[in-house]
C-alpha atoms as a PDB file:
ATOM      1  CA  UNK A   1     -12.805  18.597  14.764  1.00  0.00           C
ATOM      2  CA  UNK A   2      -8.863  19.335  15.573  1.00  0.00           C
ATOM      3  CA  UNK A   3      -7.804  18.930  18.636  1.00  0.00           C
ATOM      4  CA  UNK A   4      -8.198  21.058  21.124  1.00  0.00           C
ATOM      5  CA  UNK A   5      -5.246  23.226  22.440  1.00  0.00           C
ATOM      6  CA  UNK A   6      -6.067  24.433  25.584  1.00  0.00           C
ATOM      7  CA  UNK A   7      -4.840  27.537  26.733  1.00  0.00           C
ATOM      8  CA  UNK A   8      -2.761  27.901  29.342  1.00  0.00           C
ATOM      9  CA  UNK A   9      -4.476  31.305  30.446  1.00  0.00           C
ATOM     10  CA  UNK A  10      -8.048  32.720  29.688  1.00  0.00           C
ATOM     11  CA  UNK A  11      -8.959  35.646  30.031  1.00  0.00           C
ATOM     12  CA  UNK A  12     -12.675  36.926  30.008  1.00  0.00           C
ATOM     13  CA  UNK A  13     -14.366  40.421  29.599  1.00  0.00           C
ATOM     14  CA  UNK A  14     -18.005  39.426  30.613  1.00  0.00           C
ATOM     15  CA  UNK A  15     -20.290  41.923  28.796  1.00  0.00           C
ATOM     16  CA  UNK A  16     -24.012  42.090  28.168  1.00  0.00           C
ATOM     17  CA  UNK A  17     -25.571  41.486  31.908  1.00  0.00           C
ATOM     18  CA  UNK A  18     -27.520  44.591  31.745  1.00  0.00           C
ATOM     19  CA  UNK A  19     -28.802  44.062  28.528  1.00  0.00           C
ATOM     20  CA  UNK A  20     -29.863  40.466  28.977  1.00  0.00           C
ATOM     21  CA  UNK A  21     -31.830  40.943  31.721  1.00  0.00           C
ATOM     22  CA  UNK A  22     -33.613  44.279  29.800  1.00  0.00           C
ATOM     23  CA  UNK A  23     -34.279  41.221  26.829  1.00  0.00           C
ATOM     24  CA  UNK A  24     -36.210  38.959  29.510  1.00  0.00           C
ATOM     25  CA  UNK A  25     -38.088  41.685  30.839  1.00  0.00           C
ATOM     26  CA  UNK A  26     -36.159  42.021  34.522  1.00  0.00           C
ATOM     27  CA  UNK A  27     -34.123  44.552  36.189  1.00  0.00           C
ATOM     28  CA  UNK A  28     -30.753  45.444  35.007  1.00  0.00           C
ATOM     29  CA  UNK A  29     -29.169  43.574  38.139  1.00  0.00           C
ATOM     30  CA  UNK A  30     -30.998  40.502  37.403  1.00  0.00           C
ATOM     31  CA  UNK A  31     -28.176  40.197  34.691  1.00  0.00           C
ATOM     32  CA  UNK A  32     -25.345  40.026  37.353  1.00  0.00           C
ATOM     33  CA  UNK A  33     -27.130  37.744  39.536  1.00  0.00           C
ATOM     34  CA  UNK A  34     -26.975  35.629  36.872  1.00  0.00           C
ATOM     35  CA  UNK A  35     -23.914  36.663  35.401  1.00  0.00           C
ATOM     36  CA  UNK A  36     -22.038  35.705  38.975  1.00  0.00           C
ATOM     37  CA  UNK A  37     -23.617  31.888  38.326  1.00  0.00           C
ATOM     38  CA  UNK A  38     -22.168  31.834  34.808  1.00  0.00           C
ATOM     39  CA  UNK A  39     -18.628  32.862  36.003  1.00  0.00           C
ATOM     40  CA  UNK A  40     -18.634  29.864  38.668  1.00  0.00           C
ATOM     41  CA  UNK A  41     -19.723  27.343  35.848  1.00  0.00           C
ATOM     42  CA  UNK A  42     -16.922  28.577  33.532  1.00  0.00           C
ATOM     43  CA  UNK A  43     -14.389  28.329  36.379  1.00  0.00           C
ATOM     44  CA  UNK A  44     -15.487  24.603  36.979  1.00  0.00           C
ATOM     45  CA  UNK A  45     -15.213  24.462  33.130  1.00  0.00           C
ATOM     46  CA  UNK A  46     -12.133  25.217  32.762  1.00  0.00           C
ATOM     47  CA  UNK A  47     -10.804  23.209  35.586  1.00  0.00           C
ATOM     48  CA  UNK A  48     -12.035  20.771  33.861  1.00  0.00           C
ATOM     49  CA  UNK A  49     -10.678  21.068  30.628  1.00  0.00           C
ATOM     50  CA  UNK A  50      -7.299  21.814  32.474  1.00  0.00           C
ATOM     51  CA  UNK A  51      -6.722  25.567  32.213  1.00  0.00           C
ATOM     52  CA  UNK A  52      -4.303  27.237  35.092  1.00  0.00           C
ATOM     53  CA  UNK A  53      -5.014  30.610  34.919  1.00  0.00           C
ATOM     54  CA  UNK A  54      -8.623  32.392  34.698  1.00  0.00           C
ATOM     55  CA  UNK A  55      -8.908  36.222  34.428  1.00  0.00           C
ATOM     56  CA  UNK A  56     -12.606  37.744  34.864  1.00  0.00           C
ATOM     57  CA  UNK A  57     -13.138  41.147  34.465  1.00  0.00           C
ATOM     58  CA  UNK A  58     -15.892  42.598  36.870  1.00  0.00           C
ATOM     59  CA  UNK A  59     -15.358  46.195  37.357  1.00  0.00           C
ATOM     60  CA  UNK A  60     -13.640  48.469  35.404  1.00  0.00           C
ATOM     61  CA  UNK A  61     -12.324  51.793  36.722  1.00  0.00           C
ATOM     62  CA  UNK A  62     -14.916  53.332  33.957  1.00  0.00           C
ATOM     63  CA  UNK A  63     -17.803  51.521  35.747  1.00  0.00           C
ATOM     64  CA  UNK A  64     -17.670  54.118  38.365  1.00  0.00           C
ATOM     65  CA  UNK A  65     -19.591  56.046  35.816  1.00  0.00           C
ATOM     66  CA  UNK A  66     -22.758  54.040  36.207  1.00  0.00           C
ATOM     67  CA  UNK A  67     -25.818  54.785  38.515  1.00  0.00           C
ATOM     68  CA  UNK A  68     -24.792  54.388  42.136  1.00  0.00           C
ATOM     69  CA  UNK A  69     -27.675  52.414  42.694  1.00  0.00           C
ATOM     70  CA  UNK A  70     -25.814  50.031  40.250  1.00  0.00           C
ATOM     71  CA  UNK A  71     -22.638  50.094  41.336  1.00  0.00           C
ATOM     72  CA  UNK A  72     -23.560  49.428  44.901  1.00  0.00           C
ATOM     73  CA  UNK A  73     -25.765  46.996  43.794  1.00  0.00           C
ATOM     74  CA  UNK A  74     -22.513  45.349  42.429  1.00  0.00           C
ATOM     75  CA  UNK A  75     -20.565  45.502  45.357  1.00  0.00           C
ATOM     76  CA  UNK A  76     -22.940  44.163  47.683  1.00  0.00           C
ATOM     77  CA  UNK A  77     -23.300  40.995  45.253  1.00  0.00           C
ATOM     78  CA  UNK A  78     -19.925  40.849  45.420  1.00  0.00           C
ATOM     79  CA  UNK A  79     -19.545  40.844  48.983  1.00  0.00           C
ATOM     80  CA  UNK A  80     -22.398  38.281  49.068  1.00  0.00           C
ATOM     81  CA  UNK A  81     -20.499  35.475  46.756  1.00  0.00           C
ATOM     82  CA  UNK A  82     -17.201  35.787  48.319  1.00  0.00           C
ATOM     83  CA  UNK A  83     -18.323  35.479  51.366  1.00  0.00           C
ATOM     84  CA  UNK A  84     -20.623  32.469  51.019  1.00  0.00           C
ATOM     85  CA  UNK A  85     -18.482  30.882  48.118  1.00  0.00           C
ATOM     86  CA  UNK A  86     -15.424  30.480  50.159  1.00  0.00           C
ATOM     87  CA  UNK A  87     -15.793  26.953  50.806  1.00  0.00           C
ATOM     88  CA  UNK A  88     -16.811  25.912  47.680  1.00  0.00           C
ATOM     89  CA  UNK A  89     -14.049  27.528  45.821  1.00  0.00           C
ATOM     90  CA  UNK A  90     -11.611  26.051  48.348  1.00  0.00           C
ATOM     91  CA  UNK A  91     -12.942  22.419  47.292  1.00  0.00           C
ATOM     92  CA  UNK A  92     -12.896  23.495  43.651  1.00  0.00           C
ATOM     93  CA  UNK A  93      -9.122  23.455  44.453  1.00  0.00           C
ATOM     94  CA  UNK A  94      -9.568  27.822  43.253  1.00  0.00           C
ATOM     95  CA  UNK A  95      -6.930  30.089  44.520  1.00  0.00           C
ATOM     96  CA  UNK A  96      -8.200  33.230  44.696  1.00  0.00           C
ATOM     97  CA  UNK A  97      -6.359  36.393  43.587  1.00  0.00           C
ATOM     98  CA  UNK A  98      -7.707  40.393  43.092  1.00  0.00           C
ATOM     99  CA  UNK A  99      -6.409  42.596  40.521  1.00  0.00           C
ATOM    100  CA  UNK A 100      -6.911  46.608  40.695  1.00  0.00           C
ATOM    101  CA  UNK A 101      -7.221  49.325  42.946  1.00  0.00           C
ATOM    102  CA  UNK A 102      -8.231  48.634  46.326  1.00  0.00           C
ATOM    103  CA  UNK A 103      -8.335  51.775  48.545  1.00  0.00           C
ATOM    104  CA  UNK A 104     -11.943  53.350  46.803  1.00  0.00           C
ATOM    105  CA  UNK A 105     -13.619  49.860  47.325  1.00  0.00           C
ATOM    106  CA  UNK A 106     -15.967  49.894  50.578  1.00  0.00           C
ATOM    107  CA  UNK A 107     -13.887  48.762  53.539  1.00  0.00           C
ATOM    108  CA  UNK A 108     -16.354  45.505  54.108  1.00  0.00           C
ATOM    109  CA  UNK A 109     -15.312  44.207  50.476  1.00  0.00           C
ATOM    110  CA  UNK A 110     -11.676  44.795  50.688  1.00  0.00           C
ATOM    111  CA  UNK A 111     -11.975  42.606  53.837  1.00  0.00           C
ATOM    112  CA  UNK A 112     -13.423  39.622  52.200  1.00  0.00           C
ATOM    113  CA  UNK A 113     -11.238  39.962  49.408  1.00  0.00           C
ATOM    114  CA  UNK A 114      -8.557  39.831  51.496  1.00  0.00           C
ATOM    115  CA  UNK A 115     -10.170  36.580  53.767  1.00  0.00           C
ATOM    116  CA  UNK A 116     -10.608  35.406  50.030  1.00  0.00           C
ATOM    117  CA  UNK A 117      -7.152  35.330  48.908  1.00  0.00           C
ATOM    118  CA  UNK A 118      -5.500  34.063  52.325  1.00  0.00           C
ATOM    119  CA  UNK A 119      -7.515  30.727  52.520  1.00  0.00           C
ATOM    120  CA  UNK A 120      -7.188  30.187  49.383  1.00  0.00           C
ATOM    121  CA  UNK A 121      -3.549  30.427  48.797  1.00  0.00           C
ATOM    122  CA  UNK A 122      -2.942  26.870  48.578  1.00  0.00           C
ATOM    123  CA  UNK A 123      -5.342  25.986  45.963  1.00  0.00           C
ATOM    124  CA  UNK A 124      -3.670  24.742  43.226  1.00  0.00           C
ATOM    125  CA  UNK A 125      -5.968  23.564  40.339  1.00  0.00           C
ATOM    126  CA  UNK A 126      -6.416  26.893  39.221  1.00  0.00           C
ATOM    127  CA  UNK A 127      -5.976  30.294  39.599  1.00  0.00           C
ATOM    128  CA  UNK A 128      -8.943  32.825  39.093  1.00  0.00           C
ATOM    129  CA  UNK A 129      -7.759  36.287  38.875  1.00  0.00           C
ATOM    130  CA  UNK A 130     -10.768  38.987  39.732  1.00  0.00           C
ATOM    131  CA  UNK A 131     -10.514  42.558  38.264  1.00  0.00           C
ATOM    132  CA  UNK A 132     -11.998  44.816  40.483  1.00  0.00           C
ATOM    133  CA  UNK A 133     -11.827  48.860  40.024  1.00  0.00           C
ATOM    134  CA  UNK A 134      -9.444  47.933  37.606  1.00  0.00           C
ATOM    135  CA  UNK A 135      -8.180  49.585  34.232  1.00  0.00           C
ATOM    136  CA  UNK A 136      -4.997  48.901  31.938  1.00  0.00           C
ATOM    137  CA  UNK A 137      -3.648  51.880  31.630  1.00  0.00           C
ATOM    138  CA  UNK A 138      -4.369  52.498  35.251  1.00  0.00           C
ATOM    139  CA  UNK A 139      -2.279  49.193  35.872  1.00  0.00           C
ATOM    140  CA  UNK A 140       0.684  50.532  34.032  1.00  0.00           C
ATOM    141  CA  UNK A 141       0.536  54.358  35.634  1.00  0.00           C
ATOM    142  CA  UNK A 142       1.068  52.515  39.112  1.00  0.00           C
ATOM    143  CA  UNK A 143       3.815  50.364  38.122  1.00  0.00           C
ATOM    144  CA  UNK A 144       5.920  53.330  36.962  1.00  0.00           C
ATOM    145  CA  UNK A 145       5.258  55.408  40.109  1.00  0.00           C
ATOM    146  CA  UNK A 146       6.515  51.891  42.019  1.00  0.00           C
ATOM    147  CA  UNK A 147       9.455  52.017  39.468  1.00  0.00           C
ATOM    148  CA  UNK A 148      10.513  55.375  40.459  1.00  0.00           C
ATOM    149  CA  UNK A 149       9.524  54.892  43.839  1.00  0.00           C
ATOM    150  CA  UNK A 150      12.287  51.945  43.802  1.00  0.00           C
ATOM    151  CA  UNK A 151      15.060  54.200  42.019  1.00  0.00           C
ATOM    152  CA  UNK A 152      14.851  51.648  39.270  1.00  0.00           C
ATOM    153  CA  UNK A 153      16.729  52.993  36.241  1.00  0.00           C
ATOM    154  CA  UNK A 154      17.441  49.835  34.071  1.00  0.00           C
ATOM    155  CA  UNK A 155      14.219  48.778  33.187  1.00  0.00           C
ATOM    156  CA  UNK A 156      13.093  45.870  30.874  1.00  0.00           C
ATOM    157  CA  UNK A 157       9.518  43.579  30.050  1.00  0.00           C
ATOM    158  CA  UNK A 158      10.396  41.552  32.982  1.00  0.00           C
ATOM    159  CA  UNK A 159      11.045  43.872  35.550  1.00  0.00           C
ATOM    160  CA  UNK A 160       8.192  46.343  34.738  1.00  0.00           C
ATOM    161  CA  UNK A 161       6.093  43.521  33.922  1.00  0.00           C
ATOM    162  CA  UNK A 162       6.750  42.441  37.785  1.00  0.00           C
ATOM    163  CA  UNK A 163       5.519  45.944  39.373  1.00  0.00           C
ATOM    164  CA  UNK A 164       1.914  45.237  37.160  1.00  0.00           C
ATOM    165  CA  UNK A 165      -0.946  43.440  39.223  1.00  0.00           C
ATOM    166  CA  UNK A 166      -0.665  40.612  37.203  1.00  0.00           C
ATOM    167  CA  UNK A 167       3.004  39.809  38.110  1.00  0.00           C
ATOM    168  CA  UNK A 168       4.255  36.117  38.210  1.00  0.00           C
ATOM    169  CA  UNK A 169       1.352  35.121  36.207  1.00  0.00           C
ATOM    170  CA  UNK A 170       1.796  34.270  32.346  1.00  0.00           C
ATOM    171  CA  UNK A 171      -0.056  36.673  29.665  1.00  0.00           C
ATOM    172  CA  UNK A 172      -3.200  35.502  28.360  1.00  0.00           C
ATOM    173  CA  UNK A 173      -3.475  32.819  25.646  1.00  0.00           C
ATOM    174  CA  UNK A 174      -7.139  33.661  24.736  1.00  0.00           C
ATOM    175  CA  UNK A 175      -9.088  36.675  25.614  1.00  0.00           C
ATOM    176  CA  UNK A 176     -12.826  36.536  25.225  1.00  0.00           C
ATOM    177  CA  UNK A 177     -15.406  39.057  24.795  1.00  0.00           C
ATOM    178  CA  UNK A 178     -19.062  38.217  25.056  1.00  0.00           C
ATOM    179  CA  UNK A 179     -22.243  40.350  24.030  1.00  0.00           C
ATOM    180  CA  UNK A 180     -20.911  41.596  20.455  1.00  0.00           C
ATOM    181  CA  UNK A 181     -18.584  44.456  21.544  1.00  0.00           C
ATOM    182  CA  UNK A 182     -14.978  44.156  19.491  1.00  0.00           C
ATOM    183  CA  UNK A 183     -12.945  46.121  21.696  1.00  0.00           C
ATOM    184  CA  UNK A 184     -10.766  45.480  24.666  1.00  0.00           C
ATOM    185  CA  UNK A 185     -11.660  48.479  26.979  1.00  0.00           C
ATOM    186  CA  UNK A 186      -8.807  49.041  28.737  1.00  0.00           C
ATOM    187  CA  UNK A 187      -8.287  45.386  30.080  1.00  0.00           C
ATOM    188  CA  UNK A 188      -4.512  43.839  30.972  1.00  0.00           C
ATOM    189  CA  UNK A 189      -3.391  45.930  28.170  1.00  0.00           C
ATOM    190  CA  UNK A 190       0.246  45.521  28.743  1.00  0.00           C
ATOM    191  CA  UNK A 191      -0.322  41.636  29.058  1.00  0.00           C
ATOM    192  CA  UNK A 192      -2.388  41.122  25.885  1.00  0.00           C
ATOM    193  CA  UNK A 193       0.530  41.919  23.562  1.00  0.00           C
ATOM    194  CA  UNK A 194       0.259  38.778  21.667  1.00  0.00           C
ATOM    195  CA  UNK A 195      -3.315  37.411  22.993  1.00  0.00           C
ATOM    196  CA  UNK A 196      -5.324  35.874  20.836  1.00  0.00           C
ATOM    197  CA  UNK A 197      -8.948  37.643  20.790  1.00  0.00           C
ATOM    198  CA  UNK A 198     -12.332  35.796  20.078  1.00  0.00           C
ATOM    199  CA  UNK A 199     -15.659  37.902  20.233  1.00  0.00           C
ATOM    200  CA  UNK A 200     -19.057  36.340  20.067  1.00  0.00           C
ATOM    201  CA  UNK A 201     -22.282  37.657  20.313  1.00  0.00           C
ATOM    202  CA  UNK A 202     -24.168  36.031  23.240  1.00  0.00           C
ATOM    203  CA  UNK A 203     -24.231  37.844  26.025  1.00  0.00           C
ATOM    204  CA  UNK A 204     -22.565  36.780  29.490  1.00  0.00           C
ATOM    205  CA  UNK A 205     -25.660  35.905  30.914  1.00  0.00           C
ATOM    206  CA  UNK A 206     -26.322  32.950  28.218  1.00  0.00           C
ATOM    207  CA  UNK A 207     -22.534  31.747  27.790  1.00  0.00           C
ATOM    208  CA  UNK A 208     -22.169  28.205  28.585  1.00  0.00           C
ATOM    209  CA  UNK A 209     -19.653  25.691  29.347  1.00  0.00           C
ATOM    210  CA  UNK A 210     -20.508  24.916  24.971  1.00  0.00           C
ATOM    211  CA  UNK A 211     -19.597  28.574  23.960  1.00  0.00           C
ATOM    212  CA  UNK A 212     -16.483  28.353  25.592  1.00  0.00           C
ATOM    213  CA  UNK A 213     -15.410  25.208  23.904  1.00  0.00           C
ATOM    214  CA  UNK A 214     -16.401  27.059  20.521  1.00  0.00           C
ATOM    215  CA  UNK A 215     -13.763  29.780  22.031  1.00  0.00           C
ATOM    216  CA  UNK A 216     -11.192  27.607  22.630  1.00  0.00           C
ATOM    217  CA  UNK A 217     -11.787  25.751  19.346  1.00  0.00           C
ATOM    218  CA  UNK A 218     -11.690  28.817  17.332  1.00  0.00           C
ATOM    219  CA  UNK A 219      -7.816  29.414  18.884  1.00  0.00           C
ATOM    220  CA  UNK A 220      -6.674  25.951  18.554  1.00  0.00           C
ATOM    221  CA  UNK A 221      -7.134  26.548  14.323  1.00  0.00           C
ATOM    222  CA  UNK A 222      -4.861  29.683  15.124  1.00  0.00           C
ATOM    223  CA  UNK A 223      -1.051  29.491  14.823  1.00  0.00           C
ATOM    224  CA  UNK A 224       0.320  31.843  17.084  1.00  0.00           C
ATOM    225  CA  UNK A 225       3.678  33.189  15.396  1.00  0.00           C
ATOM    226  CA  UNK A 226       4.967  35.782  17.874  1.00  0.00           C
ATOM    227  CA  UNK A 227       6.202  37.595  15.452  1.00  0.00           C
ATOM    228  CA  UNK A 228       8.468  34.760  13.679  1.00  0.00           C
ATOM    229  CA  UNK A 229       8.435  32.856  10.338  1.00  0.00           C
ATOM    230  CA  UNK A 230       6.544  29.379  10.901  1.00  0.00           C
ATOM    231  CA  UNK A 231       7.319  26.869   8.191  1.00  0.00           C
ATOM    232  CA  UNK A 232       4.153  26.851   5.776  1.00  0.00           C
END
């Protein structure tokens, strides 16, 4: 096996919940119940393995679309975890940060996101960043109203990439997709410019500390060329 190259940033689209738990025979919210467990083994999994930057996608601003029975469902679990996770996150050494619209979240959750990220500033073995009510495209409409808003005129990567959510954070190395789906659904598009993509076909539910390995294995065969000439 080559060594591994670990990536600096990961970045996760966690797919399938629903349709795991509909394979065992449960509810549909079963599947982020569990789903919630698998995201805090892969964060301990990757501090492990030395990773500095985690990006998990849990809401998209097309989610809104689901049954509202879901979606508060969703919210609620949310709440839940952040709240009663606090403490363990904070001895994880996880510094907590939310990407995404805030203002249509219940007022409740935007609270303990907000507890979230204050106390854990000061982590420093890794930084998880959550998407919530979040979308790409939305991400880059709001950084050019703040660009006009400013008067900017002379505008390059760095500066506009500074008025996105994910400013001061480094683009994803490896983006992964669970659940079979081959597309990137509107996620950090501006940052995955040069992101390497792996898709696999267990769903979120069942991805394990060993899938992610066979992720990050996959991308340390890759050369990454950034659109240059590497000597063969």
């Amino acid at each position: 096996m080559e060594e591994l190259k670990i990536p600096r940033h990961i970045a996760i689209i966690m797919d399938g919940n629903g349709r795991w738990a509909k394979n065992q025979g449960m509810p549909r919210v079963m599947g982020h119940y569990r789903g919630v467990e698998v995201a805090e083994d892969i964060t301990e999994a990757c501090i492990d393995l030395g990773v500095e930057y985690l990006t998990l996608f849990a809401f998209s601003t097309e989610n809104w679309n689901r049954p509202r029975e879901e979606v508060d469902t969703l919210f609620d679990l949310m709440k839940t975890y952040f709240h009663e996770k606090r403490e363990r996150l904070r001895e994880l050494g996880v510094r907590v940060r939310f990407l995404g619209r805030r203002g249509r979240l219940p007022t409740d959750l935007r609270k303990i996101m907000d507890t979230l990220e204050r106390e854990t500033q000061s982590c420093e073995n890794i930084q998880v960043n959550i998407a919530i009510d979040y979308g790409g495209r939305d991400d880059i409409i709001r950084a050019v109203k703040k660009a006009i808003s400013l008067g900017m005129e002379d505008i390059d990567e760095p500066s506009f990439s500074s008025l996105l959510d994910m400013s001061g954070v480094p683009d994803p190395d490896l983006l992964i997709r669970t659940a079979g789906e081959r597309r990137i659904s509107n996620f950090v598009l501006w940052n995955l410019a040069y992101t390497e993509l792996y898709f696999t076909e267990v769903c979120w539910p069942e991805f394990t500390r060993e899938e992610l390995i066979k992720a990050i294995e996959d991308y340390s065969s890759r050369q990454r060329k950034f659109g240059r000439i590497l000597d063969e």
